[in-house]
N, C-alpha and C. Protein backbone atom coordinates (compact mmCIF):
# COMPACT_ATOMS: atom_id res chain seq x y z
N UNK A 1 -5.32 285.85 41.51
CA UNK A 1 -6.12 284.78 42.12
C UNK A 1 -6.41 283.66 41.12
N UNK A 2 -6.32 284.06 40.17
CA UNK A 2 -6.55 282.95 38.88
C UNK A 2 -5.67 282.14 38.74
N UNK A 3 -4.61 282.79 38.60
CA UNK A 3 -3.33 281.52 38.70
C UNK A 3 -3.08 280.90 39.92
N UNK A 4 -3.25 281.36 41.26
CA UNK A 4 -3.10 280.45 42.00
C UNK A 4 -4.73 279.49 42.32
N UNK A 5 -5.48 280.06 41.72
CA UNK A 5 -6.44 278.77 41.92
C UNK A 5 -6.10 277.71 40.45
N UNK A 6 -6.09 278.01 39.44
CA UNK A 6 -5.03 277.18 38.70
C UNK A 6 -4.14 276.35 39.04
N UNK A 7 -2.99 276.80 40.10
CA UNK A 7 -2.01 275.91 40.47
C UNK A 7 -2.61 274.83 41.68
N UNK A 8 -3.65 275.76 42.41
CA UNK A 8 -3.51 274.67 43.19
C UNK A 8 -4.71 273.28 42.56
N UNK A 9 -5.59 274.01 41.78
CA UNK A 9 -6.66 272.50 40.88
C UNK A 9 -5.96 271.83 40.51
N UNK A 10 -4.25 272.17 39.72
CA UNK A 10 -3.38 271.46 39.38
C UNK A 10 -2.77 270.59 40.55
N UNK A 11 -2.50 270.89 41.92
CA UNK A 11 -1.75 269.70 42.33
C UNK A 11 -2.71 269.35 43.55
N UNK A 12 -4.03 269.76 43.33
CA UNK A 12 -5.02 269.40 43.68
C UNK A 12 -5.06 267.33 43.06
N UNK A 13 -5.51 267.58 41.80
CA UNK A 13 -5.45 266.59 40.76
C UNK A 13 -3.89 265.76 41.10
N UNK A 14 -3.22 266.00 40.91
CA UNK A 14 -1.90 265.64 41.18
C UNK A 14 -2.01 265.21 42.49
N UNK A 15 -2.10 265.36 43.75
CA UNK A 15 -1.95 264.71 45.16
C UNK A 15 -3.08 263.64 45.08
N UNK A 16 -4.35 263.77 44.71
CA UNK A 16 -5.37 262.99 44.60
C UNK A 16 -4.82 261.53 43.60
N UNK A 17 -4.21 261.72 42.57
CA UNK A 17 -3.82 260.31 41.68
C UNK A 17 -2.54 260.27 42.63
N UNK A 18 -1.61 260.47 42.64
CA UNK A 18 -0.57 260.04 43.52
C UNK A 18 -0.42 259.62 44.53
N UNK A 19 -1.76 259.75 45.48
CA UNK A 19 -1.81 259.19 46.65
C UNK A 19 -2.44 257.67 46.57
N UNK A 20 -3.94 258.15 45.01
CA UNK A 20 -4.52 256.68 44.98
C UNK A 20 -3.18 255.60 44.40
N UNK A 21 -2.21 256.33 44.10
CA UNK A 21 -1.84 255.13 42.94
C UNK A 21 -0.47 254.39 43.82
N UNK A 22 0.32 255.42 44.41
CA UNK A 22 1.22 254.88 45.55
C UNK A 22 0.78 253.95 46.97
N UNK A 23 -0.58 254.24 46.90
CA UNK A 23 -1.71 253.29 48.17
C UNK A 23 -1.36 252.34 47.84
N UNK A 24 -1.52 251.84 46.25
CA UNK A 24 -1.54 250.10 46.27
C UNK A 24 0.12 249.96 45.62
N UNK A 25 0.76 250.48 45.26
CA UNK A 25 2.08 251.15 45.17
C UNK A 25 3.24 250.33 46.36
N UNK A 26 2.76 251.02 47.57
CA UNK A 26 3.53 250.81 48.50
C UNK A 26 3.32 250.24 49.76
N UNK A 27 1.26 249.65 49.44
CA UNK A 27 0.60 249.58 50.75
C UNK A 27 1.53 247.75 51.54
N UNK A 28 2.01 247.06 50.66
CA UNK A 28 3.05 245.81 50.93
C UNK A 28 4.02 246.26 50.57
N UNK A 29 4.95 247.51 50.50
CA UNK A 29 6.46 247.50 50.39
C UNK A 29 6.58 246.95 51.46
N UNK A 30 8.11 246.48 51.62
CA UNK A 30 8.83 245.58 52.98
C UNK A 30 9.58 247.02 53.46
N UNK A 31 9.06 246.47 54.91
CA UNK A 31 9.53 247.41 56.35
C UNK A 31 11.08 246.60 56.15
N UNK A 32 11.88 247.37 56.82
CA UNK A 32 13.40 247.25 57.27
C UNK A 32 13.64 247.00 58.76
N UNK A 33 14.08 245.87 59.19
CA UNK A 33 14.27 245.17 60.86
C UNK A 33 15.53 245.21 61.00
N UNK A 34 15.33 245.51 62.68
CA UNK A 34 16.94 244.62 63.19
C UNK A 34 16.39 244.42 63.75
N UNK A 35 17.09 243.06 64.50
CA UNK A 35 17.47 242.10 65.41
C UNK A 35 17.98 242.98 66.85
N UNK A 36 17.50 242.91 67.49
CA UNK A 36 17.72 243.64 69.17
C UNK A 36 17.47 242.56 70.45
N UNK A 37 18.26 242.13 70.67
CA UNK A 37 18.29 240.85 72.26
C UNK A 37 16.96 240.16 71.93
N UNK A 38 17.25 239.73 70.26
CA UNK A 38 16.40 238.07 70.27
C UNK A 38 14.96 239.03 69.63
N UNK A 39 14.74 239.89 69.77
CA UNK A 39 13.20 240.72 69.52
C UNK A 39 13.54 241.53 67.85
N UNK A 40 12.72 241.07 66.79
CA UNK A 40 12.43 241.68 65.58
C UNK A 40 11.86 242.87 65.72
N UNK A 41 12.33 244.03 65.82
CA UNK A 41 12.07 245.33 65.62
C UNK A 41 11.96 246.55 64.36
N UNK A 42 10.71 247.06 63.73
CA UNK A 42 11.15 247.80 62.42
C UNK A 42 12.14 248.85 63.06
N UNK A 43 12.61 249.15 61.64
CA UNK A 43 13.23 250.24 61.64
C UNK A 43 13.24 251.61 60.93
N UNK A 44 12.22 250.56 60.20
CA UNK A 44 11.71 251.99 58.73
C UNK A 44 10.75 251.34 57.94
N UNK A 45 10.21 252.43 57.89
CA UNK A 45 8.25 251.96 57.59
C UNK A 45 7.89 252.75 55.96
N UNK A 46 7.78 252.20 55.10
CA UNK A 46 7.53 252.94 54.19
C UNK A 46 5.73 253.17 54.13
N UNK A 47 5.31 254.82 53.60
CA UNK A 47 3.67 255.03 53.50
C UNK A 47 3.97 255.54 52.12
N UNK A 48 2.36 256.54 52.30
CA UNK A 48 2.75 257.57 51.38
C UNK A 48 2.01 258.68 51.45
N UNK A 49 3.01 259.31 52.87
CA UNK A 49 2.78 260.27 53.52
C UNK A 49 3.31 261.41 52.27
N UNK A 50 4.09 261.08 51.75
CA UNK A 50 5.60 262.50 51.39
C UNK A 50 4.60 263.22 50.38
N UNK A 51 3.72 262.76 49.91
CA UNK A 51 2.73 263.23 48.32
C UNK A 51 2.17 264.87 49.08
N UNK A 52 1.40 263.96 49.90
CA UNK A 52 0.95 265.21 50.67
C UNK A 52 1.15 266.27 51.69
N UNK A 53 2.25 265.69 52.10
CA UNK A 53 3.37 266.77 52.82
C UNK A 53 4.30 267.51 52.02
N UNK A 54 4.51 267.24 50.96
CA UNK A 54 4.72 267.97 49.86
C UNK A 54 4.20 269.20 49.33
N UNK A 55 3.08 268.80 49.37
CA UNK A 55 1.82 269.44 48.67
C UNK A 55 0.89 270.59 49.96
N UNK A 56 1.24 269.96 50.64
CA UNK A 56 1.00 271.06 51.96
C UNK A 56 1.75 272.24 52.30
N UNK A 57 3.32 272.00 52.16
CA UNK A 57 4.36 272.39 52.18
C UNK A 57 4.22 273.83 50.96
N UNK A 58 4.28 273.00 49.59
CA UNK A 58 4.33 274.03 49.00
C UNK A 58 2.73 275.00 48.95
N UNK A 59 1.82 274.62 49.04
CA UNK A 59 0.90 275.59 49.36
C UNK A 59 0.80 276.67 50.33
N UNK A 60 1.27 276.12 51.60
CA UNK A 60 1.77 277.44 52.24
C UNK A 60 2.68 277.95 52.05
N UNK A 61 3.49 277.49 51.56
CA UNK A 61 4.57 278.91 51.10
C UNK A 61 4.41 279.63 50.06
N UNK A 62 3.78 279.25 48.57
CA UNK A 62 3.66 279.73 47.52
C UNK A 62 2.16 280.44 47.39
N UNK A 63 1.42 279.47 48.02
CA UNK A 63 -0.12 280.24 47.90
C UNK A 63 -0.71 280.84 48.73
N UNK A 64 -0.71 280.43 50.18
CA UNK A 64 -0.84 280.71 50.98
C UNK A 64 -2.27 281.05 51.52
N UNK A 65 -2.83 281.99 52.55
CA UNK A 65 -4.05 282.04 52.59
C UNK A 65 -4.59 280.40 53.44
N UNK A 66 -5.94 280.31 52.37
CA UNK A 66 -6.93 279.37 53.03
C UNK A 66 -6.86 277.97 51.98
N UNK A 67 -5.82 278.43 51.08
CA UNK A 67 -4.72 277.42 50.54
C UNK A 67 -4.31 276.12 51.38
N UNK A 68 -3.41 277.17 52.53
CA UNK A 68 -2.64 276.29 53.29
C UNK A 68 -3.09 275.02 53.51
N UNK A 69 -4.56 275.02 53.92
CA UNK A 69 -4.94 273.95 54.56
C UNK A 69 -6.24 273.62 53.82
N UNK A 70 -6.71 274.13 52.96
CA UNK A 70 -8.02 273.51 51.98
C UNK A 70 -7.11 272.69 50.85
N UNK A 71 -6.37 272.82 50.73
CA UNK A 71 -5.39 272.04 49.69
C UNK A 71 -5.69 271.05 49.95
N UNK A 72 -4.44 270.44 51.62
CA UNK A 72 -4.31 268.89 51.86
C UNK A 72 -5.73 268.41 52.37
N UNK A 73 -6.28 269.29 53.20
CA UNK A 73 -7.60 268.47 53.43
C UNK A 73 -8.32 268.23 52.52
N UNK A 74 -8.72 269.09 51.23
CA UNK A 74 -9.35 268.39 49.93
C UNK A 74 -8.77 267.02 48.96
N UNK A 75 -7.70 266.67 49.30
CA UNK A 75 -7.05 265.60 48.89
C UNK A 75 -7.13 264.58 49.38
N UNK A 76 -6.92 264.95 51.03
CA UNK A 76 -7.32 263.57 52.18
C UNK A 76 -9.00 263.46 52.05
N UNK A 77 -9.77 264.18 52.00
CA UNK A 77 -11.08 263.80 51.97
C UNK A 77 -11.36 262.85 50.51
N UNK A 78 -11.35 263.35 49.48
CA UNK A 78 -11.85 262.78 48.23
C UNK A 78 -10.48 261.09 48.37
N UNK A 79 -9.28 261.46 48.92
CA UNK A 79 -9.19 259.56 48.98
C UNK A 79 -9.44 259.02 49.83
N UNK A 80 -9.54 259.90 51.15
CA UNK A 80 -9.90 258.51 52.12
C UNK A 80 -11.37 258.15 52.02
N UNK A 81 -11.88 258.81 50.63
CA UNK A 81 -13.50 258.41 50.53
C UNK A 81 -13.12 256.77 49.88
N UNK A 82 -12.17 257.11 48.98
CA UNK A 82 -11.94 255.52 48.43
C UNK A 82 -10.86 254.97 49.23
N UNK A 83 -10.04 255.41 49.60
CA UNK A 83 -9.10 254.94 50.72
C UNK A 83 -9.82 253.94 51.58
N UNK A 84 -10.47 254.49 52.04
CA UNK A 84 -11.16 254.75 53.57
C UNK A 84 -10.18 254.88 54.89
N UNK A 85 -10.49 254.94 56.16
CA UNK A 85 -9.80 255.77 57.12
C UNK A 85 -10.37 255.28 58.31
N UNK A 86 -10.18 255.65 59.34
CA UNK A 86 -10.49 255.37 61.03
C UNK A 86 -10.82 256.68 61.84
N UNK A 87 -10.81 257.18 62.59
CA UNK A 87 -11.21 257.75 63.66
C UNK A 87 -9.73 259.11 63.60
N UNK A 88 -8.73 257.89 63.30
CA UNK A 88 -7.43 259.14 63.42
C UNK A 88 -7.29 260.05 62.20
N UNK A 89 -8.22 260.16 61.28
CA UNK A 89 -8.43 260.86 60.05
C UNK A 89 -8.34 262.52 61.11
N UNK A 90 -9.29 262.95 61.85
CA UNK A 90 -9.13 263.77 62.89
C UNK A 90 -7.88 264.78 63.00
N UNK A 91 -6.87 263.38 63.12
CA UNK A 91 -5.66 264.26 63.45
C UNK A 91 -4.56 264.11 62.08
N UNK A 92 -4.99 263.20 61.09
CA UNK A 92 -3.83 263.39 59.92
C UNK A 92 -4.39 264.97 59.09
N UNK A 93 -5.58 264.82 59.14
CA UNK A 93 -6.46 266.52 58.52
C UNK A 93 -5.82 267.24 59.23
N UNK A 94 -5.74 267.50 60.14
CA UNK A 94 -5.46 268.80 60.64
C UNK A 94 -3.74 268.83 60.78
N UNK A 95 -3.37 267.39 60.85
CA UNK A 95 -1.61 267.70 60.81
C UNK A 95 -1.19 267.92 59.73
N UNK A 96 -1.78 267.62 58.55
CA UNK A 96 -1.18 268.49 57.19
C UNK A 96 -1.49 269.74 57.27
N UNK A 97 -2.98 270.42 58.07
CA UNK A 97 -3.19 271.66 58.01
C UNK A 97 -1.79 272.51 59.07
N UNK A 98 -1.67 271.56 59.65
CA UNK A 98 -0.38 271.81 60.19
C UNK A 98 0.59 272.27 59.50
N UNK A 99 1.32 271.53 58.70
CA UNK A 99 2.25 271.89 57.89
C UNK A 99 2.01 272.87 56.75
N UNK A 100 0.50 273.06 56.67
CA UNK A 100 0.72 274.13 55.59
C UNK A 100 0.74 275.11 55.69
N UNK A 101 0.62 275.51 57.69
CA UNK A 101 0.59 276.71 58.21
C UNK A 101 2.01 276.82 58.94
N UNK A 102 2.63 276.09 59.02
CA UNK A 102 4.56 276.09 58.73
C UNK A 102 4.62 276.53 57.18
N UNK A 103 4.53 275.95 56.75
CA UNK A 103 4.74 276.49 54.94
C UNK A 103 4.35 277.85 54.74
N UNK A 104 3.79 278.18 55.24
CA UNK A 104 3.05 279.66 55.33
C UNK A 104 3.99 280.37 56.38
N UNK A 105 4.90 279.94 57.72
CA UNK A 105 5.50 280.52 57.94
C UNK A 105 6.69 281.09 57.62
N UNK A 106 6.89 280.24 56.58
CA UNK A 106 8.14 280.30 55.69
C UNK A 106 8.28 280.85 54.40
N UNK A 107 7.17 282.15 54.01
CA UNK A 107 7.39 282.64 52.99
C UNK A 107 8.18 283.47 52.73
N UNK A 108 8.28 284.03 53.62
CA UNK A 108 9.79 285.23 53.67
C UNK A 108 10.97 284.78 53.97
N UNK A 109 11.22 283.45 53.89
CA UNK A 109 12.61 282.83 54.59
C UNK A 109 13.43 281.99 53.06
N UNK A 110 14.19 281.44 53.21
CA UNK A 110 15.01 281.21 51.94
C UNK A 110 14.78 280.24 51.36
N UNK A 111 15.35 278.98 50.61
CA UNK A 111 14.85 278.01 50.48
C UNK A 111 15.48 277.16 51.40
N UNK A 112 16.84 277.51 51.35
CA UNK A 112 17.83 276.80 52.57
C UNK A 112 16.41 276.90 54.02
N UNK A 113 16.33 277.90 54.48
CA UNK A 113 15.37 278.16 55.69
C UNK A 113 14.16 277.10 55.21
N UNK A 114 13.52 277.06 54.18
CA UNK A 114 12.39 276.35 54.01
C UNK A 114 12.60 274.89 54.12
N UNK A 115 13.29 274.49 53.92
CA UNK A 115 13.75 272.87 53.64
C UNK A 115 13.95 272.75 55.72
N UNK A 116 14.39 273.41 56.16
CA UNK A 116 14.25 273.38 58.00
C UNK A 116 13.14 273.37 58.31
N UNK A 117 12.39 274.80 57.71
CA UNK A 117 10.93 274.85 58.39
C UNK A 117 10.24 272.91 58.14
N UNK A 118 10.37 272.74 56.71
CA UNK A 118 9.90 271.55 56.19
C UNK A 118 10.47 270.37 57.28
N UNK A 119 11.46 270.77 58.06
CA UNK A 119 11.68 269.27 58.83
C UNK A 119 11.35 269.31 60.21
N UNK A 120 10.70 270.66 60.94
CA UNK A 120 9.88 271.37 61.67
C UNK A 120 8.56 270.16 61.46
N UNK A 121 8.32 271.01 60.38
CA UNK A 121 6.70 270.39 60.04
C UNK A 121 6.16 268.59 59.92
N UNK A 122 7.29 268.31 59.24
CA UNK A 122 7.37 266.55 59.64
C UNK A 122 7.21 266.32 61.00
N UNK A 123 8.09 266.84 61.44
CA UNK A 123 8.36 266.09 63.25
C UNK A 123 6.98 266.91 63.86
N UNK A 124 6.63 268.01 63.53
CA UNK A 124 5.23 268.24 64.38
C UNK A 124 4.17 267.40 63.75
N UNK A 125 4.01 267.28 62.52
CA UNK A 125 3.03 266.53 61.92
C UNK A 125 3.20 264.62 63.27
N UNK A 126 3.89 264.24 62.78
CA UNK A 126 4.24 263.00 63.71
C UNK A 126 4.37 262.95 65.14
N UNK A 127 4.30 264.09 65.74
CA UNK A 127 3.69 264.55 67.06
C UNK A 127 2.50 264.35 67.20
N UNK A 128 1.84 265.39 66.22
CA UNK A 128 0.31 265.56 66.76
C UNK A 128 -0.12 264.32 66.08
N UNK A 129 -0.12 263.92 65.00
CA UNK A 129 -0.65 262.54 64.68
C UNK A 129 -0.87 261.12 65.88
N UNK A 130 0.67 261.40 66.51
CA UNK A 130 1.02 259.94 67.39
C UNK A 130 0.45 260.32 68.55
N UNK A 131 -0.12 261.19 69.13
CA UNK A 131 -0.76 261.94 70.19
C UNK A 131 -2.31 261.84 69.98
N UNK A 132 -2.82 261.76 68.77
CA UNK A 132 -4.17 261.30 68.28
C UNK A 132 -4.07 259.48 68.80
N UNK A 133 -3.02 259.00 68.07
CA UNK A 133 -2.90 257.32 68.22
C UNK A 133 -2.79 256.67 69.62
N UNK A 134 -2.04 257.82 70.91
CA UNK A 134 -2.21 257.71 72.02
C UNK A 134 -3.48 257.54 72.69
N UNK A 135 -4.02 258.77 72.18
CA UNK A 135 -5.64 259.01 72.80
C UNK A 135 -6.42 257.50 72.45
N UNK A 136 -6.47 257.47 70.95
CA UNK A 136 -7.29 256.11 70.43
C UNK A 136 -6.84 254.68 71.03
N UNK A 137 -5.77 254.35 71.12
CA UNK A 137 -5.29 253.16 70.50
C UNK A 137 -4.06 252.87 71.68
N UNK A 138 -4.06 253.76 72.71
CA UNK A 138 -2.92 253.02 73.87
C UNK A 138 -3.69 253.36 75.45
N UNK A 139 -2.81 252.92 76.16
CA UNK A 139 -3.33 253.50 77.44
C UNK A 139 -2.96 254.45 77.90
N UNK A 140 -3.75 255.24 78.88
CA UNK A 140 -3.43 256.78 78.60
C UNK A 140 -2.50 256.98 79.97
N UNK A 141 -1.87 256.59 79.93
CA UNK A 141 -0.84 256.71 81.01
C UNK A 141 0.82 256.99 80.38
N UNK A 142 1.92 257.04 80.96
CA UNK A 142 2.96 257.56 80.66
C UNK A 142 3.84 256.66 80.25
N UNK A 143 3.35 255.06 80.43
CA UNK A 143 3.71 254.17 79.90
C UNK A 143 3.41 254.04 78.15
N UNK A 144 1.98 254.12 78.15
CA UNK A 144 1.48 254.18 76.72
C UNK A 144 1.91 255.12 76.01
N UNK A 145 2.59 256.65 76.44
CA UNK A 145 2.79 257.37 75.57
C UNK A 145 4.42 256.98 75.18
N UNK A 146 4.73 256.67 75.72
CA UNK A 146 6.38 256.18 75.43
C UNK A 146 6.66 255.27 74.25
N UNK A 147 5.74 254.16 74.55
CA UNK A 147 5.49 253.43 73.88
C UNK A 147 4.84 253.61 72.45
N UNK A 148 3.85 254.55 72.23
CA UNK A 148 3.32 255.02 71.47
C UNK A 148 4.21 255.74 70.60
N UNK A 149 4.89 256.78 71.05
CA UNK A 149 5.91 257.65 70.25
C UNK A 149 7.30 256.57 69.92
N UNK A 150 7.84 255.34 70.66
CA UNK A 150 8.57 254.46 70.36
C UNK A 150 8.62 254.06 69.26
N UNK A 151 7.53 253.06 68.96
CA UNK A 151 6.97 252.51 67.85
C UNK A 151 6.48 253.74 66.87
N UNK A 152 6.41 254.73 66.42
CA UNK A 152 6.35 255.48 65.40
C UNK A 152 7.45 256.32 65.08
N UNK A 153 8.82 255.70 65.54
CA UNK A 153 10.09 256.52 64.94
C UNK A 153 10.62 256.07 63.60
N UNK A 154 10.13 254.75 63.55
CA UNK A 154 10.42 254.49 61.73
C UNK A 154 9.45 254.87 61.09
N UNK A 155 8.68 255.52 61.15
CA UNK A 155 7.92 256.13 60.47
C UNK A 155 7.83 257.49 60.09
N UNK A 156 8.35 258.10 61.42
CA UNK A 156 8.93 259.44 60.93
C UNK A 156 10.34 259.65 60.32
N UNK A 157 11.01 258.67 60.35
CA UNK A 157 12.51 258.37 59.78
C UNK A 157 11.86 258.33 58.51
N UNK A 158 11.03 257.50 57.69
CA UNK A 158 10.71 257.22 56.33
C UNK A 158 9.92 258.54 55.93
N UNK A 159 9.58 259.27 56.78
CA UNK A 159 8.40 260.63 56.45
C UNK A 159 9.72 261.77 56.00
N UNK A 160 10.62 261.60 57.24
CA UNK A 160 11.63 262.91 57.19
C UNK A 160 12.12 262.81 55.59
N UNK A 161 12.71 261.60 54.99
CA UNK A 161 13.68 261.01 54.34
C UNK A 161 12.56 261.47 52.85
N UNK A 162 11.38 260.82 52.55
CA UNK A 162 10.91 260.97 51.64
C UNK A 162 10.76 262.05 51.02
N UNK A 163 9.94 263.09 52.68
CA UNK A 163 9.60 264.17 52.29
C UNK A 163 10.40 265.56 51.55
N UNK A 164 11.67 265.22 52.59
CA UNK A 164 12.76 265.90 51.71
C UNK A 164 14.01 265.48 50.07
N UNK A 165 13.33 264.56 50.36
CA UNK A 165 13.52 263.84 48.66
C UNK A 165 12.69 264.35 47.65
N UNK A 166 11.27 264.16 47.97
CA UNK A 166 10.67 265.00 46.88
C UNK A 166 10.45 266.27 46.83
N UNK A 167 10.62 266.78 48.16
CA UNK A 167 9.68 268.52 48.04
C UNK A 167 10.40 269.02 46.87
N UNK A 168 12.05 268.92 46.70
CA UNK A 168 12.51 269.95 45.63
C UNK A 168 11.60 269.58 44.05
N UNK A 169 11.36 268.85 43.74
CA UNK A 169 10.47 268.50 42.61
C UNK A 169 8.88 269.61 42.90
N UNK A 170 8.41 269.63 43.91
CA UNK A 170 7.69 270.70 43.81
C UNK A 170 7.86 271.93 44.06
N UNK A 171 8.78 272.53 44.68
CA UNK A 171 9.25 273.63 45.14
C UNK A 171 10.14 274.40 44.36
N UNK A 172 11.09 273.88 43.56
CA UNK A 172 11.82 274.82 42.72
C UNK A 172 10.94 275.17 41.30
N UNK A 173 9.97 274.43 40.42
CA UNK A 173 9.39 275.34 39.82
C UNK A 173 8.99 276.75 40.51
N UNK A 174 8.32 276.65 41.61
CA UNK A 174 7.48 277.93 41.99
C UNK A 174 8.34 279.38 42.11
N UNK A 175 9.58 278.73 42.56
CA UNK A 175 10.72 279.57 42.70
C UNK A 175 10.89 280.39 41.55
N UNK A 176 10.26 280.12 40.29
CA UNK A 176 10.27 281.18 39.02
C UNK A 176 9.11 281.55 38.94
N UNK A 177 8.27 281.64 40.11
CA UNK A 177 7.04 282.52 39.96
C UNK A 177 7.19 283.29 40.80
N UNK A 178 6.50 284.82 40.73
CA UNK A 178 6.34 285.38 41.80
C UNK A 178 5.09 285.31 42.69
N UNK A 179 4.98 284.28 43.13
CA UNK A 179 3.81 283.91 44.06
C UNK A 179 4.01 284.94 45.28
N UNK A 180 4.60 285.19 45.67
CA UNK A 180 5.06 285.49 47.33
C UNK A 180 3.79 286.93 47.57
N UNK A 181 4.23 287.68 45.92
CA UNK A 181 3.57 289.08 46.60
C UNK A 181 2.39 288.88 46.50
N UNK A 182 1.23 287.38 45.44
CA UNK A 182 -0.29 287.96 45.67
C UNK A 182 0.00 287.05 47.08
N UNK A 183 0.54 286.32 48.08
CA UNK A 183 0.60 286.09 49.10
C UNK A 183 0.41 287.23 49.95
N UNK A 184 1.00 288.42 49.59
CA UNK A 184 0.92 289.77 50.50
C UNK A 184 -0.42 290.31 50.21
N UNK A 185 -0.57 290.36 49.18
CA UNK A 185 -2.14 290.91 48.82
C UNK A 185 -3.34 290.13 49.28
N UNK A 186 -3.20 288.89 49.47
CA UNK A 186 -3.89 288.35 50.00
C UNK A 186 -3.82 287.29 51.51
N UNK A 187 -3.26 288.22 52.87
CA UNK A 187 -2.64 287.81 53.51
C UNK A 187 -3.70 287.34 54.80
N UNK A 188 -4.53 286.14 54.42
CA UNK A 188 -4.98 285.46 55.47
C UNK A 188 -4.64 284.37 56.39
N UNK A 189 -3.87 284.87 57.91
CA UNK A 189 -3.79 284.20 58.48
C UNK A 189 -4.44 282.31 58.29
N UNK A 190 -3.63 281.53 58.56
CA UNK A 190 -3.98 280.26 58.49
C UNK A 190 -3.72 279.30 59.99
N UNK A 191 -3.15 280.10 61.03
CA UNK A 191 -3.05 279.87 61.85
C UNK A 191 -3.97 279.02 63.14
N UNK A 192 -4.93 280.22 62.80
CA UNK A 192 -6.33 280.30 63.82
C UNK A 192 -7.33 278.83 63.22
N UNK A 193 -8.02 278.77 62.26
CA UNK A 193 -8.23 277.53 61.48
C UNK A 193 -7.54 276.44 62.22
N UNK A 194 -6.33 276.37 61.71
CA UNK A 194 -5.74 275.17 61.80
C UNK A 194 -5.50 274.96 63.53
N UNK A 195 -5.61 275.65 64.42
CA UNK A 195 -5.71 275.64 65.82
C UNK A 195 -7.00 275.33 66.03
N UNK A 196 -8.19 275.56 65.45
CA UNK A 196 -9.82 275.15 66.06
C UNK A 196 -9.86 273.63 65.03
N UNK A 197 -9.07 273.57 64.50
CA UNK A 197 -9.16 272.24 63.73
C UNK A 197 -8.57 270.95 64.96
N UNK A 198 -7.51 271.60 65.38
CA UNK A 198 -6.77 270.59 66.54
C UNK A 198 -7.62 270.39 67.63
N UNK A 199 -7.90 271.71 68.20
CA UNK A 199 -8.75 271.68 68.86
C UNK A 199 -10.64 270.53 69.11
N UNK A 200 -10.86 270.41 67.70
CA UNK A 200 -11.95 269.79 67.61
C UNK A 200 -11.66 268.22 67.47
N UNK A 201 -10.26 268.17 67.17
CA UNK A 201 -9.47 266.66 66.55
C UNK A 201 -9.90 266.07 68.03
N UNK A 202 -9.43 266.87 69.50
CA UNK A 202 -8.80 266.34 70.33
C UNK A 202 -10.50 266.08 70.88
N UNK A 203 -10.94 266.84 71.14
CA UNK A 203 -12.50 266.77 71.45
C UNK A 203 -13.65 265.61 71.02
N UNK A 204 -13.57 265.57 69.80
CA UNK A 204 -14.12 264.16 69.01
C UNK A 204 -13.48 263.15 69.25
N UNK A 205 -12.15 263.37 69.25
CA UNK A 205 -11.55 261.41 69.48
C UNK A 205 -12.01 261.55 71.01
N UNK A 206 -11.71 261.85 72.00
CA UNK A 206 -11.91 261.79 73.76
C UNK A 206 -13.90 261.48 73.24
């Protein structure tokens, strides 16, 4: 338990500067357009989502437990204190808790298998996120959701792309630890959590 509370204070610290420092980093990188019948359309949105989908990622698989999801939510809280945030904070908390309870499903699976689970967890993360942005921010009809999930495909194009660019930078150290078995010794579901977390996301924004 020592070393993995060790590792994770370590990229505890690590997601917290990387997120403040890529904010002003990348918060004006230039989006990528085409041209479509006369209408300027993005096509790819750069954030800096990948730090902490990273970091979600490898916590559930390597640490696991109440890891999974106290990780990214301790990271998103202490920046979006300086960040600051909106209403859809709700559903980015709990969609990393998302992914770290994919990461957690993937401890017994390979790395080949993990790098899938990992593109699982993007596209659900950008589900439940754009499903928060529906509720807030469109009309709630079948028009708005179309529209809603439309306009956030360059964004999951730049999420998919990043995220699997960097995870191997965090993921193959761990691979020379044997994390997996105090994972067995200490095998707390992360599931249930991260389901009353969604659950309360959807409740507070309505």
């Amino acid at each position: 338990m020592k070393k993995k509370l060790l590792i994770a204070t370590a990229l505890l610290f690590i997601g917290i500067a990387a997120r403040l420092w890529l904010y002003n980093f990348l918060s004006s990188a230039p989006h990528i357009y085409i041209t479509l019948a006369g209408t300027k359309q993005p096509i790819f949105m750069m954030d800096v989502f990948f730090v902490i989908a990273a970091i979600s990622l490898v916590a559930g698989r390597y640490l696991g437990s109440y890891f999974s999801f106290l990780l990214p939510l301790s990271i998103m809280a202490v920046t979006d204190i300086i960040i600051g945030n909106s209403m859809i904070f709700l559903f980015t908390w709990s969609g990393f808790a998302i992914m770290g309870s994919i990461g957690y499903a993937s401890k017994r699976k390979s790395m080949l298998q993990f790098f899938g689970f990992s593109i699982l967890a993007v596209v659900a993360y950008d589900l439940w996120t754009n499903f928060g942005c529906w509720l807030g921010w469109y009309s709630h009809d079948l028009n708005g959701l179309i529209l809603c999930y439309t306009l956030a495909i360059p964004f999951m194009l730049w999420h998919l792309v990043s995220t699997l660019a960097i995870l191997p930078l965090f993921a193959l150290p761990f691979e020379k630890l044997d994390l997996n078995k105090m994972i067995e010794m200490n095998r707390i579901p992360t599931f249930s959590p991260t389901a009353l977390m969604m659950a309360l996301s959807i409740l507070m924004l309505i």
